[in-house]
C-alpha atoms as a PDB file:
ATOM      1  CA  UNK A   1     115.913  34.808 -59.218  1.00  0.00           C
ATOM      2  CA  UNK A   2     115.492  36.851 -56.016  1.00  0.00           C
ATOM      3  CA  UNK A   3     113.300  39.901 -55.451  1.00  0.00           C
ATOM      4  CA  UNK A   4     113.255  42.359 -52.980  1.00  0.00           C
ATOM      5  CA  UNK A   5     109.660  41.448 -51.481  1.00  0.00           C
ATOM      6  CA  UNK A   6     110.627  38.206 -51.161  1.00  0.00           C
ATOM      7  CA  UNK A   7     113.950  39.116 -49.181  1.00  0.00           C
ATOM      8  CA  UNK A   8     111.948  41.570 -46.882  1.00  0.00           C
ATOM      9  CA  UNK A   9     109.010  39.431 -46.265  1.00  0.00           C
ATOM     10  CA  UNK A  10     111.659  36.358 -44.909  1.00  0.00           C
ATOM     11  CA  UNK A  11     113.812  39.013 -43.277  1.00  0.00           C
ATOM     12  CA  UNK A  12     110.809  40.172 -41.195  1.00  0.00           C
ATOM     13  CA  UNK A  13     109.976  36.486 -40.197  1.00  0.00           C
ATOM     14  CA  UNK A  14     113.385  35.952 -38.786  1.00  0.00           C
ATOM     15  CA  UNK A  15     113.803  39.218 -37.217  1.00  0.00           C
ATOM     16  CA  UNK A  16     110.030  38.732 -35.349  1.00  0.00           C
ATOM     17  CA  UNK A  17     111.078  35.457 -34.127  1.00  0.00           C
ATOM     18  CA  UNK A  18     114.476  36.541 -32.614  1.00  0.00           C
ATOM     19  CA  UNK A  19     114.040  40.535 -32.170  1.00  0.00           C
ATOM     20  CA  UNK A  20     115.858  42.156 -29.354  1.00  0.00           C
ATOM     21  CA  UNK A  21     119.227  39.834 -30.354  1.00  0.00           C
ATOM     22  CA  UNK A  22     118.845  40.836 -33.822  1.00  0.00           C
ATOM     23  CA  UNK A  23     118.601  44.500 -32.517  1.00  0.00           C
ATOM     24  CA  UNK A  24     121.533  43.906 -30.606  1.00  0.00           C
ATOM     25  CA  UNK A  25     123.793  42.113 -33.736  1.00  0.00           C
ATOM     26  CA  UNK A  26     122.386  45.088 -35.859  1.00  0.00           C
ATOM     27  CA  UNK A  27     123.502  47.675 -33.244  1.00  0.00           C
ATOM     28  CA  UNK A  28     126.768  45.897 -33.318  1.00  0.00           C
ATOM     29  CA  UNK A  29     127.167  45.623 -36.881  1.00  0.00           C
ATOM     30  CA  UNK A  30     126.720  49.130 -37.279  1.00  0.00           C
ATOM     31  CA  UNK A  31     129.490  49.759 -34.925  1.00  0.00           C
ATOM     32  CA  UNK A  32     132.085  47.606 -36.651  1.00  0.00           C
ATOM     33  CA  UNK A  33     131.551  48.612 -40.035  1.00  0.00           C
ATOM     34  CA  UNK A  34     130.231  52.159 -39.495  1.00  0.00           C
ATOM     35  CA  UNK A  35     131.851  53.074 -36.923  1.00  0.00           C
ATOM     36  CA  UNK A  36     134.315  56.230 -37.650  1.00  0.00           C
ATOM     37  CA  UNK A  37     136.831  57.818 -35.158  1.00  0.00           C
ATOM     38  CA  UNK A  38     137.916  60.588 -37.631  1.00  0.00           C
ATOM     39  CA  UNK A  39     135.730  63.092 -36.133  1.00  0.00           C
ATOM     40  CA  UNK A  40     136.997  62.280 -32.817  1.00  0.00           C
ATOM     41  CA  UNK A  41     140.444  62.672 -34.172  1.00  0.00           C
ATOM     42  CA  UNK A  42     139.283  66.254 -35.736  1.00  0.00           C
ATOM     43  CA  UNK A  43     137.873  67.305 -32.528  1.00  0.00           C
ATOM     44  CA  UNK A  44     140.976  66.412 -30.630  1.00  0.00           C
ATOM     45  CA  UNK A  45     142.799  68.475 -33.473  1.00  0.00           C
ATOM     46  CA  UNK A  46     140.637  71.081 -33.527  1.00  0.00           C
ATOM     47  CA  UNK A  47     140.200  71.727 -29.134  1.00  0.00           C
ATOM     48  CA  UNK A  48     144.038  71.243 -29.089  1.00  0.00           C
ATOM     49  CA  UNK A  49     144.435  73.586 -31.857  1.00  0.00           C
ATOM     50  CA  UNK A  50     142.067  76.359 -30.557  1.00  0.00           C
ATOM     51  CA  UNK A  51     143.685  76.024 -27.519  1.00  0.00           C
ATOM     52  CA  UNK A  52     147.795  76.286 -27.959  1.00  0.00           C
ATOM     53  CA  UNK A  53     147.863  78.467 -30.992  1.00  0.00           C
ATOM     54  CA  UNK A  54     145.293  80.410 -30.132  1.00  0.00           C
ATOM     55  CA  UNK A  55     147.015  84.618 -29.653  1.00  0.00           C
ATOM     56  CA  UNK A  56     151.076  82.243 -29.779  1.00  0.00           C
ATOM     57  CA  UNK A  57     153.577  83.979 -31.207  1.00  0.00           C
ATOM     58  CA  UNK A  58     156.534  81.552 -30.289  1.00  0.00           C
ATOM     59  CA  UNK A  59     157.467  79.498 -32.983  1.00  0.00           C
ATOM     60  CA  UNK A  60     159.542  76.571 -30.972  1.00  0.00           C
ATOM     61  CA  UNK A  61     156.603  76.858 -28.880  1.00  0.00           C
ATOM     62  CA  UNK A  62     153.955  76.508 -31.500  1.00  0.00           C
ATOM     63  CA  UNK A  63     156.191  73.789 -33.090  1.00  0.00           C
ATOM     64  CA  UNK A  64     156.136  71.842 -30.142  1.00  0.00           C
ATOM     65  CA  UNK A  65     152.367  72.123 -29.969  1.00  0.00           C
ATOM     66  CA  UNK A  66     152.262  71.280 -33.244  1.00  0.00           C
ATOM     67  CA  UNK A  67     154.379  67.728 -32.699  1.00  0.00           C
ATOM     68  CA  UNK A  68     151.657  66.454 -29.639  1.00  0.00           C
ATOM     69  CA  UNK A  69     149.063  67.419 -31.455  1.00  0.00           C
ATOM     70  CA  UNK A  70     150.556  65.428 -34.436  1.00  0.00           C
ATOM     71  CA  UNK A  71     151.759  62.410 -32.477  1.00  0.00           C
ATOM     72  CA  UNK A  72     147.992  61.974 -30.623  1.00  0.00           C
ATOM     73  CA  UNK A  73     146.693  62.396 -33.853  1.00  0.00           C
ATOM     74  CA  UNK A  74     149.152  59.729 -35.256  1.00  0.00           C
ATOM     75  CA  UNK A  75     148.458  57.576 -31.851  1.00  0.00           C
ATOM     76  CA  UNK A  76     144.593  58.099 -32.471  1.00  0.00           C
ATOM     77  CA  UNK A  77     145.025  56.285 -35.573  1.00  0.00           C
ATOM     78  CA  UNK A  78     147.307  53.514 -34.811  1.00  0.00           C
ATOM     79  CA  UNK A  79     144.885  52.106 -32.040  1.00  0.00           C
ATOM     80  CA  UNK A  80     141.466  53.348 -34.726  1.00  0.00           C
ATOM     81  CA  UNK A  81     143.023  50.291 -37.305  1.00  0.00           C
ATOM     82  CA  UNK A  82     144.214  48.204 -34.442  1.00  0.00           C
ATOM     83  CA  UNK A  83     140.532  48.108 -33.396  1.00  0.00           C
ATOM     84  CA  UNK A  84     138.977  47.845 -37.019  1.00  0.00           C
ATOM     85  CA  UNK A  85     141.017  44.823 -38.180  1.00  0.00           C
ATOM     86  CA  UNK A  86     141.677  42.755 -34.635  1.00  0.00           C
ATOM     87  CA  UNK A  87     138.273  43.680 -33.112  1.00  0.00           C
ATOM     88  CA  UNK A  88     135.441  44.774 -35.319  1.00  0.00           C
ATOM     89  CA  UNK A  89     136.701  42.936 -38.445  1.00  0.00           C
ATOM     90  CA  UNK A  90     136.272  39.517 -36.950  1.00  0.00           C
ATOM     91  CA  UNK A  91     132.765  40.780 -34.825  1.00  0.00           C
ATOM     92  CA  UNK A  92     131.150  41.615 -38.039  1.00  0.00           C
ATOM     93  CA  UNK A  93     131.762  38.153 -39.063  1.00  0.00           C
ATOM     94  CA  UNK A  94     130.283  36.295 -36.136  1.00  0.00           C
ATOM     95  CA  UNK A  95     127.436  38.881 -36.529  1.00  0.00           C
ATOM     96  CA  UNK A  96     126.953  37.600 -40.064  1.00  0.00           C
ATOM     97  CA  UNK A  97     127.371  34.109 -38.763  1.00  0.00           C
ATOM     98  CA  UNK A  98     124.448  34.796 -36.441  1.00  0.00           C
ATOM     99  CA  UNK A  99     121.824  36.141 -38.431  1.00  0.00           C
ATOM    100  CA  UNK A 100     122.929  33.266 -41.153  1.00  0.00           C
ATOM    101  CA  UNK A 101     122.104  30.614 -38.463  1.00  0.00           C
ATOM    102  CA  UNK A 102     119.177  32.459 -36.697  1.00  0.00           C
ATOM    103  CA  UNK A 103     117.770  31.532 -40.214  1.00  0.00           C
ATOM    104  CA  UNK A 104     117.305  28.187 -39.048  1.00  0.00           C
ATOM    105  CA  UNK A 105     117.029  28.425 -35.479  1.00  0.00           C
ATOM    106  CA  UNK A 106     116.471  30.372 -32.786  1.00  0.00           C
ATOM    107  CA  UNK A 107     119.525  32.765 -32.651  1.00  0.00           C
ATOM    108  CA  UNK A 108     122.595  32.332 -30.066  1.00  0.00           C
ATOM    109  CA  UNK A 109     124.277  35.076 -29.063  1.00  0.00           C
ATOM    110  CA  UNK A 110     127.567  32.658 -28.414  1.00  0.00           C
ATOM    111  CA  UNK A 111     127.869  33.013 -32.499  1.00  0.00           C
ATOM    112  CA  UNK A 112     129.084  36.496 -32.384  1.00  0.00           C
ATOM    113  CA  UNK A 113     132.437  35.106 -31.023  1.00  0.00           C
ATOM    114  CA  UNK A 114     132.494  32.726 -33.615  1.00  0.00           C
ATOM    115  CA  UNK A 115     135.391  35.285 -35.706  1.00  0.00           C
ATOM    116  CA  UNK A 116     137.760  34.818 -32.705  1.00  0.00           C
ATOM    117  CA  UNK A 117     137.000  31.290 -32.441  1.00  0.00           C
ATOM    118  CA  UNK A 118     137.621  29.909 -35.914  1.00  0.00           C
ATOM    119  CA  UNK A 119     140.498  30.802 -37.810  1.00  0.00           C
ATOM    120  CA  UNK A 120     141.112  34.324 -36.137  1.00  0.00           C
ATOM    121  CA  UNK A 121     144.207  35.450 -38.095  1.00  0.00           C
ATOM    122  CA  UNK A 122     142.755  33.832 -41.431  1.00  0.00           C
ATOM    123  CA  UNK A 123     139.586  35.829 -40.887  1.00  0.00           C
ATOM    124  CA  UNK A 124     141.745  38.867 -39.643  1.00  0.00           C
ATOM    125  CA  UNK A 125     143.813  38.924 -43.053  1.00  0.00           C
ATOM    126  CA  UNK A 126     140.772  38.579 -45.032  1.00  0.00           C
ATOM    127  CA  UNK A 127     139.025  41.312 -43.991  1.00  0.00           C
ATOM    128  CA  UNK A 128     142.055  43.299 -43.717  1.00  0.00           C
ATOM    129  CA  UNK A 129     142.108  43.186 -47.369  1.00  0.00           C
ATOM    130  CA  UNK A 130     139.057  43.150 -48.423  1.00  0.00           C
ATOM    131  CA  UNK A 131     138.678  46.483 -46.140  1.00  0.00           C
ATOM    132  CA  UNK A 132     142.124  47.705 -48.424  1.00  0.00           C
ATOM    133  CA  UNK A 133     141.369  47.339 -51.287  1.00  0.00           C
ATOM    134  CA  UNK A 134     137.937  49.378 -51.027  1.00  0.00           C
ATOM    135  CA  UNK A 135     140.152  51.782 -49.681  1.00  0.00           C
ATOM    136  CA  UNK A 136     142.728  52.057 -52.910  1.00  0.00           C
ATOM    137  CA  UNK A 137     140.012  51.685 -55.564  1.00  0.00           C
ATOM    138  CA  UNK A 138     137.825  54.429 -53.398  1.00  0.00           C
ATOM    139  CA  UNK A 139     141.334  56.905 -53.396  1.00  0.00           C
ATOM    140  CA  UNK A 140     141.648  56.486 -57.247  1.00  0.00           C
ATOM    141  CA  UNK A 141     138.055  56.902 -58.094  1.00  0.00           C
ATOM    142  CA  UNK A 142     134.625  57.191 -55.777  1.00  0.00           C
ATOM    143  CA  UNK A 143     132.529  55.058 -58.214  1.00  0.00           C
ATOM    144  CA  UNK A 144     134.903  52.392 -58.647  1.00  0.00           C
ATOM    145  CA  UNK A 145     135.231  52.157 -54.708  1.00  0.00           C
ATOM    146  CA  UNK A 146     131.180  51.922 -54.359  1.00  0.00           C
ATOM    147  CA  UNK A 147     131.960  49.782 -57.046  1.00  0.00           C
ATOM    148  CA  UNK A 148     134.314  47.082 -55.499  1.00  0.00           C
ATOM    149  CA  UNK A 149     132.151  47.502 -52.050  1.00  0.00           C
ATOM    150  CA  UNK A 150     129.428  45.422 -53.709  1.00  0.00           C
ATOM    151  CA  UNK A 151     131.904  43.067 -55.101  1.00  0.00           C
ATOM    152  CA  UNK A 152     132.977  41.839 -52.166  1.00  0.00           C
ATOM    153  CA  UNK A 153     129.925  42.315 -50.245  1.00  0.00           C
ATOM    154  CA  UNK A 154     129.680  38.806 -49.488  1.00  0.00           C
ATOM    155  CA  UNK A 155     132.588  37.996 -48.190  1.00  0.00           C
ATOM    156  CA  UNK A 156     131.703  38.490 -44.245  1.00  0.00           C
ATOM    157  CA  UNK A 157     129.408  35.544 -44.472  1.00  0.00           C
ATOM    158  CA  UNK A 158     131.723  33.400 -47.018  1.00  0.00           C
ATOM    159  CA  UNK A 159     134.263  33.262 -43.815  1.00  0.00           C
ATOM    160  CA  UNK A 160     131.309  32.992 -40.849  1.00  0.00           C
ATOM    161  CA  UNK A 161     130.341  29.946 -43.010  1.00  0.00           C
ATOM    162  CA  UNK A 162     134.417  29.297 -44.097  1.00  0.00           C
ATOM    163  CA  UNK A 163     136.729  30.780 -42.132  1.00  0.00           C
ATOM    164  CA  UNK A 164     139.563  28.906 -42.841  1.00  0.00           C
ATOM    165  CA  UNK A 165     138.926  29.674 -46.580  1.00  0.00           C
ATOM    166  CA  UNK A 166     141.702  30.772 -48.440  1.00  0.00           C
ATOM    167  CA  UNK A 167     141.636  34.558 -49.066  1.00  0.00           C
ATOM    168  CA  UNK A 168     141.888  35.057 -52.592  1.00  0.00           C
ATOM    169  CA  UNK A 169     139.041  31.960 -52.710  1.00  0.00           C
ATOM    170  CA  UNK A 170     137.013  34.271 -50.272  1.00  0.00           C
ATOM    171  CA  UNK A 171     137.087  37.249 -52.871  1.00  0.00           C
ATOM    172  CA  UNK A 172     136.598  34.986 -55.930  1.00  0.00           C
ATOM    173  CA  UNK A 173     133.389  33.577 -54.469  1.00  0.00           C
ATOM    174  CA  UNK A 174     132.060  37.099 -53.197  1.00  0.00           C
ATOM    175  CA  UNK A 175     133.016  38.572 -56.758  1.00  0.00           C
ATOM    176  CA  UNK A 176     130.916  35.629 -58.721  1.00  0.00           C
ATOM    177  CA  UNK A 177     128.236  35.801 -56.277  1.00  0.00           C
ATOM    178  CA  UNK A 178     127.986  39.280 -56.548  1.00  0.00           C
ATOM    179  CA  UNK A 179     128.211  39.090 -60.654  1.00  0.00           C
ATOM    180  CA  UNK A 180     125.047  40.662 -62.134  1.00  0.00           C
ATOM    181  CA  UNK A 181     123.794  41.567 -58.777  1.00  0.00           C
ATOM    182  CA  UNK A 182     125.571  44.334 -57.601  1.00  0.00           C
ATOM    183  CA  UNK A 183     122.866  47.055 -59.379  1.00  0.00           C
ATOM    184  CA  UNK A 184     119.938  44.879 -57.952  1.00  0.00           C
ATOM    185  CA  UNK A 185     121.652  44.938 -54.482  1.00  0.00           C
ATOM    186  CA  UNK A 186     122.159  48.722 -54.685  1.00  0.00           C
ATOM    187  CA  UNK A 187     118.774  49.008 -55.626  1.00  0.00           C
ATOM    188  CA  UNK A 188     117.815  46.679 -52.510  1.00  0.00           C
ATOM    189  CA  UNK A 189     119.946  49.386 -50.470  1.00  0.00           C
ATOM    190  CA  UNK A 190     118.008  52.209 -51.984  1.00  0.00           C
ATOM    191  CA  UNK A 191     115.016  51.125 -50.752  1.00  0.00           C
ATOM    192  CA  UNK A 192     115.692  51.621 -47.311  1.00  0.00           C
ATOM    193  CA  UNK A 193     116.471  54.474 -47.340  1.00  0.00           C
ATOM    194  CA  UNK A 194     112.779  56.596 -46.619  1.00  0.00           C
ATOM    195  CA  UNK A 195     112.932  53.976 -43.480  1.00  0.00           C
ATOM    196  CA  UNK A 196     116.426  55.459 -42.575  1.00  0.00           C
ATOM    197  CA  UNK A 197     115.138  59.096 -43.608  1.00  0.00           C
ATOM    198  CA  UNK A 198     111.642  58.955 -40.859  1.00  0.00           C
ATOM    199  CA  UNK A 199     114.403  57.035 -38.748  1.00  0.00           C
ATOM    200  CA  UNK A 200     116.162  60.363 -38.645  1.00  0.00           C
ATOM    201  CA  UNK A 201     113.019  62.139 -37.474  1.00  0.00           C
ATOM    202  CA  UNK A 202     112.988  59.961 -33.994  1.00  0.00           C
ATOM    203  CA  UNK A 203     116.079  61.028 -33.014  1.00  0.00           C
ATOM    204  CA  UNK A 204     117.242  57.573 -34.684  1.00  0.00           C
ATOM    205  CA  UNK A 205     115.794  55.485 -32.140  1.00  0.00           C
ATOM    206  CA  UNK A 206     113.475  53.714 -35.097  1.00  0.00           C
ATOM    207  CA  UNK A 207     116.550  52.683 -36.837  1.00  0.00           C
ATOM    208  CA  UNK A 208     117.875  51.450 -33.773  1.00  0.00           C
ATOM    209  CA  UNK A 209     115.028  49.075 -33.169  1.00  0.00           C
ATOM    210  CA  UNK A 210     113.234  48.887 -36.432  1.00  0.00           C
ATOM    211  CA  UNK A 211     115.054  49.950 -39.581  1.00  0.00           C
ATOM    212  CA  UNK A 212     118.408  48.496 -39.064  1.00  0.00           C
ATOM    213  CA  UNK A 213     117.450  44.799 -37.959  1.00  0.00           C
ATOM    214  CA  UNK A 214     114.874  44.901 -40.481  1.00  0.00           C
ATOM    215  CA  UNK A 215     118.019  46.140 -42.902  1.00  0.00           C
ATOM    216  CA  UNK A 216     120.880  42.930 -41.759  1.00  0.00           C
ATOM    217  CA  UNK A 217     117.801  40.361 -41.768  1.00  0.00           C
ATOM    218  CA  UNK A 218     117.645  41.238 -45.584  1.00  0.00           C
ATOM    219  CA  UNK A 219     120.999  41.418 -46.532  1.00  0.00           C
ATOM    220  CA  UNK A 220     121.522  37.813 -44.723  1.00  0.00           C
ATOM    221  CA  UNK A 221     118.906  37.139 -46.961  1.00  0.00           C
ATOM    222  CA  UNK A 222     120.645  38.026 -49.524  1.00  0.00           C
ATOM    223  CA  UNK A 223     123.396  36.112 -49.396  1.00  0.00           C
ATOM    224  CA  UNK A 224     121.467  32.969 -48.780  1.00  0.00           C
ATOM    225  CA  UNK A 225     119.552  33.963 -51.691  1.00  0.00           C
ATOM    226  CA  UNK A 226     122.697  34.261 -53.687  1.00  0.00           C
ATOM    227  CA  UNK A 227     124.275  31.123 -52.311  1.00  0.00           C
ATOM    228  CA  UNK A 228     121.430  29.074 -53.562  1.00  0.00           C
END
């Protein structure tokens, strides 16, 4: 059976030994699965809003308005999900598939291609769905959504290890992996999170360089952990 000081002690080995490229993967990772445009999308909305309705009168005008504001809001969105699921999907998996085999070795920085290399569309799907349905189960209910996130938590590293892996075999082995672990793993989550809150008080830059390596070495970790 894991434990957490076990994870974090081996997490801080690997990230020492390979530290500005796991900065960089963790910088990266944080872009492809964090990474939001909706407030862009709200700002555009919001300037454009301020701006053409702002003392109008004219209704065909403010109509019109209305429909550009609408269709760059409906264009914002289109290329937003083309990006997640052709672009970022597949990154975070050659991320994963670094910091799985900078385990072993000194890390290469080639691996982060490795989702556009091996089995792109497979791995595209995949995460496509895996990103869905945490969507639907988050729409009918928060905690089921938080939920299902854990459940198929491991499935970035199932495909850097298998990405030709069938799909529904990618979220049956996340979901047994994951089976009586999910509370441990959200505990493992909840104790980063006075690293993330003094992050916060350097203007972020110690999760940059500290808090967020030191969080992916762990959760790559994990899975190894869970694999065994």
């Amino acid at each position: 059976m894991w434990t957490r000081a076990e994870l974090k002690s081996n997490a801080k080995i690997v990230m020492g030994q390979n530290y500005w490229k796991t900065v960089l993967v963790a910088f990266l990772i944080m872009i492809a699965v964090g990474g939001s445009t909706s407030s862009n999308i709200t700002n555009t909305y919001s300037n454009a809003s301020s701006q053409g309705f702002g003392g109008i009168f004219d209704f065909p005008q403010a109509f019109a308005v209305a429909g550009i504001i609408m269709t760059v809001m409906l264009f914002s969105f289109i290329i937003a999900m083309a990006l997640n699921i052709f672009l970022f999907k597949p990154l975070e998996v050659g991320c994963r598939r670094y910091l799985i085999s900078a385990r072993q070795a000194p890390g290469n920085l080639s691996l982060l291609a490795f989702g556009f290399k091996h089995s792109y569309m497979n791995i595209v799907k995949t995460q496509f769905f895996r990103w869905l349905y945490t969507f639907l189960w988050t729409l009918l209910l928060v905690v089921p959504g938080i939920i299902k996130s854990y459940e198929y938590r491991m499935m970035p590293y199932i495909l850097a290890e298998n990405p030709a892996l069938d799909t529904n075999e990618v979220f049956a082995r996340s979901r047994e992996m994951m089976t009586g672990n999910k509370m441990n793993a959200f505990v493992l989550d909840l104790s980063f999170i006075g690293w993330h809150i003094l992050g916060g008080f350097t203007c972020g830059l110690l999760n940059l360089f500290y808090v967020n390596p030191y969080q992916q070495s762990t959760n790559a970790e994990l899975y190894e952990a869970l694999r065994r």
